[in-house]
PDB file of N, CA and C in Angstrom:
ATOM      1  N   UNK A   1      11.276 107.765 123.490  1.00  0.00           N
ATOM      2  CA  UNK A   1      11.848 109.051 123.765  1.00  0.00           C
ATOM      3  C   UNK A   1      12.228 109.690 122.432  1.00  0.00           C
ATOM      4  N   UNK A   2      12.156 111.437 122.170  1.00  0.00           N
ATOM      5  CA  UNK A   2      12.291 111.787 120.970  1.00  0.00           C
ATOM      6  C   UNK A   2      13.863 111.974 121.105  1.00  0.00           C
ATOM      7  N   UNK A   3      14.834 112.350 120.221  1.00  0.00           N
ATOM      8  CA  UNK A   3      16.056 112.807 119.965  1.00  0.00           C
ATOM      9  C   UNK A   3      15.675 113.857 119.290  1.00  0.00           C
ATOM     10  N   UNK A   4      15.847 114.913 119.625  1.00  0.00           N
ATOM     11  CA  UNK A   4      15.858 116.102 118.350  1.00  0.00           C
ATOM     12  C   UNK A   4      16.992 117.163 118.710  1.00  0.00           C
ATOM     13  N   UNK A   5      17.700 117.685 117.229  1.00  0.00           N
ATOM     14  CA  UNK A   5      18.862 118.273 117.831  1.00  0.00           C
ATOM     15  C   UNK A   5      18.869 119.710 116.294  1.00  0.00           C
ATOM     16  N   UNK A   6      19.515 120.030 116.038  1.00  0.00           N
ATOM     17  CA  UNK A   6      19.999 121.066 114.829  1.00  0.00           C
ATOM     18  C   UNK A   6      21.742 121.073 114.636  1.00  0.00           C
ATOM     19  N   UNK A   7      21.967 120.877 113.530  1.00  0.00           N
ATOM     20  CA  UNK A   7      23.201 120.535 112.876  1.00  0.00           C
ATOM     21  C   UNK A   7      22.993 121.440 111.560  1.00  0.00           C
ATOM     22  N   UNK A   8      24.825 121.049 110.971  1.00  0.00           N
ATOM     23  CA  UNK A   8      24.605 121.972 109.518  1.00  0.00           C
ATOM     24  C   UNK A   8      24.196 121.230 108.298  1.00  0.00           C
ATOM     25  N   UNK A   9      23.026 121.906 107.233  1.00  0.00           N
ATOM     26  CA  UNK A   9      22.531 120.919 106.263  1.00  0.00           C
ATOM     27  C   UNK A   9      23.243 119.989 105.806  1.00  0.00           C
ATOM     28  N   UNK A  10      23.131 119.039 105.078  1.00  0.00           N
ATOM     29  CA  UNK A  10      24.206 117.636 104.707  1.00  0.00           C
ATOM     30  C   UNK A  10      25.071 117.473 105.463  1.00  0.00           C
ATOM     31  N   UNK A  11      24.757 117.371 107.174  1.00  0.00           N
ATOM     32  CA  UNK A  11      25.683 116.498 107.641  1.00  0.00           C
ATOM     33  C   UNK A  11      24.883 115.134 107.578  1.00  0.00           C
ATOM     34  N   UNK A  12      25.883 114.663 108.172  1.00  0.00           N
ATOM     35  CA  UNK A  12      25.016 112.992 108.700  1.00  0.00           C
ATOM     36  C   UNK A  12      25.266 112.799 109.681  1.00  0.00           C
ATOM     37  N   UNK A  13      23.813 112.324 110.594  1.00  0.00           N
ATOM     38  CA  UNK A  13      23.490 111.969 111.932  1.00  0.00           C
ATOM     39  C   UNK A  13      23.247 110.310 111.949  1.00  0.00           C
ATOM     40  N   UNK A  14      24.070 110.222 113.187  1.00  0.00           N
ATOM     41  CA  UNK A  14      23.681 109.185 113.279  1.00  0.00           C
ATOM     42  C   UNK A  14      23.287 108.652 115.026  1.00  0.00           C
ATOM     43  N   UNK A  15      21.789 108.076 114.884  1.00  0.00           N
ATOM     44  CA  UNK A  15      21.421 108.054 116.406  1.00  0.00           C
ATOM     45  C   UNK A  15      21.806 106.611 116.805  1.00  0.00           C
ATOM     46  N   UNK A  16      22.613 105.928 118.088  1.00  0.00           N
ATOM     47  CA  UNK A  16      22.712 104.498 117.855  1.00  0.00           C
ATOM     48  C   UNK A  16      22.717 104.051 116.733  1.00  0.00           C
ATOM     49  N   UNK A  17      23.617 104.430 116.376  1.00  0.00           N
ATOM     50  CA  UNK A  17      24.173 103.756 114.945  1.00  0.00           C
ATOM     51  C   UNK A  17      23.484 103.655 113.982  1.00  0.00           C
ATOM     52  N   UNK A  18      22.074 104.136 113.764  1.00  0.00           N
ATOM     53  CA  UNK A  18      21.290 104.614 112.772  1.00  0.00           C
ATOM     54  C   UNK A  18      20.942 105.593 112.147  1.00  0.00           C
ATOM     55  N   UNK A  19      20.932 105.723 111.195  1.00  0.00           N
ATOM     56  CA  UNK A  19      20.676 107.025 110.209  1.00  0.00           C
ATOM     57  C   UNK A  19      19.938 107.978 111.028  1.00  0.00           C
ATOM     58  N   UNK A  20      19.662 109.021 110.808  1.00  0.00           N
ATOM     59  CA  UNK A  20      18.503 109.856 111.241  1.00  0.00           C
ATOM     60  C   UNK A  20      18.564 110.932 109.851  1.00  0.00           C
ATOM     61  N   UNK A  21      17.609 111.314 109.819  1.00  0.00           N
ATOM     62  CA  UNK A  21      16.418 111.967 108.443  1.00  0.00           C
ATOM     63  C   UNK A  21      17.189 113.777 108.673  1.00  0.00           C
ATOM     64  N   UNK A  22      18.252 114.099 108.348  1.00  0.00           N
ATOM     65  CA  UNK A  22      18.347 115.654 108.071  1.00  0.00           C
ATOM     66  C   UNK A  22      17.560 116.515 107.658  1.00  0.00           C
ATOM     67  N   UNK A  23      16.703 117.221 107.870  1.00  0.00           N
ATOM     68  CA  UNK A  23      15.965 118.546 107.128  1.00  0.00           C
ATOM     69  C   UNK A  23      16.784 118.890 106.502  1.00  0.00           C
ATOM     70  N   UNK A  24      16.598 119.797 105.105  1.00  0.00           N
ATOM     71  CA  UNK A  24      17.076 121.248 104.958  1.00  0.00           C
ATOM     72  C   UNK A  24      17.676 122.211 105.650  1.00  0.00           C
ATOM     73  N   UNK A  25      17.094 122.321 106.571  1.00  0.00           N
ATOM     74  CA  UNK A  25      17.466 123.159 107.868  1.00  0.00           C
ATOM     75  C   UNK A  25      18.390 122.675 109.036  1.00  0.00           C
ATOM     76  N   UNK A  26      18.715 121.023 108.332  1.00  0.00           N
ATOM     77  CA  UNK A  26      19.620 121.059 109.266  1.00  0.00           C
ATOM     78  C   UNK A  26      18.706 120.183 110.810  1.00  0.00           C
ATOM     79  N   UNK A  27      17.434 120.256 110.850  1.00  0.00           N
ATOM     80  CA  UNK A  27      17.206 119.672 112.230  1.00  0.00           C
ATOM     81  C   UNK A  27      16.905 118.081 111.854  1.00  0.00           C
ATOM     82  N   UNK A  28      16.768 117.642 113.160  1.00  0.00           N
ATOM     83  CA  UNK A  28      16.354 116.266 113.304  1.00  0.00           C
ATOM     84  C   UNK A  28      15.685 115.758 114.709  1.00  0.00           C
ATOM     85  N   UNK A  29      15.036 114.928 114.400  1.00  0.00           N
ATOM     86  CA  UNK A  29      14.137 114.153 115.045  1.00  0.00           C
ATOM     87  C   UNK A  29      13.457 112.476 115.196  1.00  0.00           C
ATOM     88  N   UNK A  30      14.074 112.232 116.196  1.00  0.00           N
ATOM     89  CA  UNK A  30      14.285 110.411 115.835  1.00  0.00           C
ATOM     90  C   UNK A  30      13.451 109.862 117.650  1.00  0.00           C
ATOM     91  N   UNK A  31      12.600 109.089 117.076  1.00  0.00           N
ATOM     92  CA  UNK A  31      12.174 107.753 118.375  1.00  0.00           C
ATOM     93  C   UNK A  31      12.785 107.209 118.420  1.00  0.00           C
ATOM     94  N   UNK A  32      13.669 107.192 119.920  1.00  0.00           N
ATOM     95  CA  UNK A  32      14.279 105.936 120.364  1.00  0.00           C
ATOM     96  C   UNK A  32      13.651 104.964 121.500  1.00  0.00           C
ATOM     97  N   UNK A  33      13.936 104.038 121.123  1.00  0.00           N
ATOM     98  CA  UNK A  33      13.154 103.128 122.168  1.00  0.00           C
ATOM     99  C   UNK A  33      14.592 102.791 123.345  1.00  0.00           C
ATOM    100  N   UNK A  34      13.043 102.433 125.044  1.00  0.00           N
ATOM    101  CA  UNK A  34      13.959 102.814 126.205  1.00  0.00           C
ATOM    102  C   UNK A  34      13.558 101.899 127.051  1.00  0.00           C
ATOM    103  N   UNK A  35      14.757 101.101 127.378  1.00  0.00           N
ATOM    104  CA  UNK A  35      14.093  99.590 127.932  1.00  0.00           C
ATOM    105  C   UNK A  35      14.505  99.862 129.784  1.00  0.00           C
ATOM    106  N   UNK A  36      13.653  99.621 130.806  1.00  0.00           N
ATOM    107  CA  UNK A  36      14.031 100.109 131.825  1.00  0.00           C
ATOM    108  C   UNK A  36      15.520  99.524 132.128  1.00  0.00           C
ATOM    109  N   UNK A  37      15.829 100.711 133.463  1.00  0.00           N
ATOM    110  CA  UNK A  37      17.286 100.816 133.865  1.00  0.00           C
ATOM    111  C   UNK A  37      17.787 101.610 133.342  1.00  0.00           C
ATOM    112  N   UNK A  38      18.729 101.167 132.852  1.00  0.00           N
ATOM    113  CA  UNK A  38      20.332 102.182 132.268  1.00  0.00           C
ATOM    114  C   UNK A  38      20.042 102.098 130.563  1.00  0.00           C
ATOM    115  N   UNK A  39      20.109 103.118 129.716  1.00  0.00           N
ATOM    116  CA  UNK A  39      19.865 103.600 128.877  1.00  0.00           C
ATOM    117  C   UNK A  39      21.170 104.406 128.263  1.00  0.00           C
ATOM    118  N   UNK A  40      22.044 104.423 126.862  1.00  0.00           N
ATOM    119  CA  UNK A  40      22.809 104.925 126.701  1.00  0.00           C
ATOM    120  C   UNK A  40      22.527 105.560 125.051  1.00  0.00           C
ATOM    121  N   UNK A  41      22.478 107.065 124.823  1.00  0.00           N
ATOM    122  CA  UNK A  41      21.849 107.390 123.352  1.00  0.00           C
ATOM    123  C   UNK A  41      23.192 108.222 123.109  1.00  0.00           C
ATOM    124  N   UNK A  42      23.930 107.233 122.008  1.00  0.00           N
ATOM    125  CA  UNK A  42      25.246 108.153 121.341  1.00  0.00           C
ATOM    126  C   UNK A  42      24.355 108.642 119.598  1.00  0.00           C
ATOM    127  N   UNK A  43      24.782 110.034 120.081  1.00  0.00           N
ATOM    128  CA  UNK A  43      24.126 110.984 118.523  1.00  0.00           C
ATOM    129  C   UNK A  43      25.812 111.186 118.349  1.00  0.00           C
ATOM    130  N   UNK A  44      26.341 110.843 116.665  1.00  0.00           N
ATOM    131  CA  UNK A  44      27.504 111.131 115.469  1.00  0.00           C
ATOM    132  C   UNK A  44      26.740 112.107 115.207  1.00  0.00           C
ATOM    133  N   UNK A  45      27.643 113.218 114.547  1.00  0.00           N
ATOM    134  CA  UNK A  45      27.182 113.921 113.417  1.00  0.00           C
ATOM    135  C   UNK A  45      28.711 114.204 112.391  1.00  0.00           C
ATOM    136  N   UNK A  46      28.618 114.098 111.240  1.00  0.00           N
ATOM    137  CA  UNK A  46      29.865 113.723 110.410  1.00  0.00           C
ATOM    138  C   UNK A  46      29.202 114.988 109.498  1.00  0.00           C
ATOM    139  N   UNK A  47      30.407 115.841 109.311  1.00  0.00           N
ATOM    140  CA  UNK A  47      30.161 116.727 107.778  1.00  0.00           C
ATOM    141  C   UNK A  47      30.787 116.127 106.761  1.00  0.00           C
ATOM    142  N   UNK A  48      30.407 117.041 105.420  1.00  0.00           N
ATOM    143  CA  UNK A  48      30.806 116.721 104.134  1.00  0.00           C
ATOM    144  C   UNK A  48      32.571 116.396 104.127  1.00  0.00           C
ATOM    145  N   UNK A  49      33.312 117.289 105.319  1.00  0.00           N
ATOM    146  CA  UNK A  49      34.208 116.734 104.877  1.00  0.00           C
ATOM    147  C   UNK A  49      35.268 115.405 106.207  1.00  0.00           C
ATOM    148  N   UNK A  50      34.340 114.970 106.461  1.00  0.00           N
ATOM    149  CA  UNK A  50      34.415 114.185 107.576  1.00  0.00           C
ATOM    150  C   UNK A  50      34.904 114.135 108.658  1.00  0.00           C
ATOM    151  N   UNK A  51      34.704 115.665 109.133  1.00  0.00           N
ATOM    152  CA  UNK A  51      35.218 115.657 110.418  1.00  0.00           C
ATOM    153  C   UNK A  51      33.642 114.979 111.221  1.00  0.00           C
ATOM    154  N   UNK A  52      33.832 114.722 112.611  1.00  0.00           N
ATOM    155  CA  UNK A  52      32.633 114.461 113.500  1.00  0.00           C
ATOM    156  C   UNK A  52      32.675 114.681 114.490  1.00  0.00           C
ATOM    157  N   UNK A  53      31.412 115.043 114.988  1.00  0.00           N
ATOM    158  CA  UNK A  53      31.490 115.126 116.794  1.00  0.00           C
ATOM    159  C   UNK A  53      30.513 114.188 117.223  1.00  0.00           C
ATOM    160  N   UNK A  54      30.989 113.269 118.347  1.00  0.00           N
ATOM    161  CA  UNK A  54      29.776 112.341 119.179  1.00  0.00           C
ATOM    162  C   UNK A  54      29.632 113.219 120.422  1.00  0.00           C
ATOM    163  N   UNK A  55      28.433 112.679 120.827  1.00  0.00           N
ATOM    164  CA  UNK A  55      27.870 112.771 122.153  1.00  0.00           C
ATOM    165  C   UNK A  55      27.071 111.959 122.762  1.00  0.00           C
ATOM    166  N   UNK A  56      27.481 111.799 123.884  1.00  0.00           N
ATOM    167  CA  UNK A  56      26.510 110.235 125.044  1.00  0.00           C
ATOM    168  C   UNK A  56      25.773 110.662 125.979  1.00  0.00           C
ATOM    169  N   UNK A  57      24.623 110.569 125.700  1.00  0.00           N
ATOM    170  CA  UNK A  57      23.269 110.742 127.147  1.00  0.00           C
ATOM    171  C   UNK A  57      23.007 109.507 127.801  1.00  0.00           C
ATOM    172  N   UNK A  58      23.329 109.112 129.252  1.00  0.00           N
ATOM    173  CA  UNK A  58      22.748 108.215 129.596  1.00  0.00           C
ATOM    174  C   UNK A  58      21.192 108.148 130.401  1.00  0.00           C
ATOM    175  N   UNK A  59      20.533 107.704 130.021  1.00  0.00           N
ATOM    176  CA  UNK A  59      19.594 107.740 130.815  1.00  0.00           C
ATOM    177  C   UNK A  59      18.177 106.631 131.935  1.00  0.00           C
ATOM    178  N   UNK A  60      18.067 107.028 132.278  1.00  0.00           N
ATOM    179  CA  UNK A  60      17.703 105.810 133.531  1.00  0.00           C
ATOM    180  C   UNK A  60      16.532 105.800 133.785  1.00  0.00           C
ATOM    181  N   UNK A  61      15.542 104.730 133.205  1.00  0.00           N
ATOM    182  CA  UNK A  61      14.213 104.686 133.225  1.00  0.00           C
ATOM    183  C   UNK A  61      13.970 103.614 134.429  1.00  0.00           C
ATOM    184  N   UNK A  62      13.167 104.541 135.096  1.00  0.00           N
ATOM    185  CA  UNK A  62      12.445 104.075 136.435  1.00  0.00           C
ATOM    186  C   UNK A  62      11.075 103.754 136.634  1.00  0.00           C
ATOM    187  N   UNK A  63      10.665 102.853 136.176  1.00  0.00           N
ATOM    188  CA  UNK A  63       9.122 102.333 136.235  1.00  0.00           C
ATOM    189  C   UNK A  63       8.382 102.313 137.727  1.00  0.00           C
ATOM    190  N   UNK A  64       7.441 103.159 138.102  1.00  0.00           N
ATOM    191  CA  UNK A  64       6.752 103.447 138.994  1.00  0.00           C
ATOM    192  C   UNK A  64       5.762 102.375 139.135  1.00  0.00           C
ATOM    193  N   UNK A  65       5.805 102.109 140.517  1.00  0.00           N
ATOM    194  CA  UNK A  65       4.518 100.977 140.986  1.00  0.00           C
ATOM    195  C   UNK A  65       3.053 101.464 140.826  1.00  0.00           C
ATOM    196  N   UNK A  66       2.512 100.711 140.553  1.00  0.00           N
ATOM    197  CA  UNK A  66       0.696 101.211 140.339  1.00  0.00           C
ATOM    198  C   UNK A  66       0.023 101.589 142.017  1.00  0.00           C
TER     199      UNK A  66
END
């Protein structure tokens, strides 16, 4: 699944607790991997002067029978 979001240049993102790649511009774009069931993707974003905001998507992968 992609993550992609827009923030202000030099913040820092962080997807599940991993870095994610800032543009210039501020956007981003990260593969997360999604194991069936219950699924939980917390995106940080921290500015220069360390304030932050999180946010939690849960999501629920349902594998369809053939």
């Amino acid at each position: 699944m992609e993550v992609s979001g827009q923030t202000d240049p030099g913040t820092e993102v962080l997807i599940n607790g991993q870095p994610a790649e800032v543009d210039a511009d501020g956007s981003f774009n990260v593969a997360v991997g999604l194991s069936s069931g219950g699924n939980s993707i917390t995106v940080v974003a921290r500015n220069k002067a360390g304030r932050e905001t999180s946010v939690i998507r849960r999501v629920e992968v349902v594998n369809a029978e053939p």
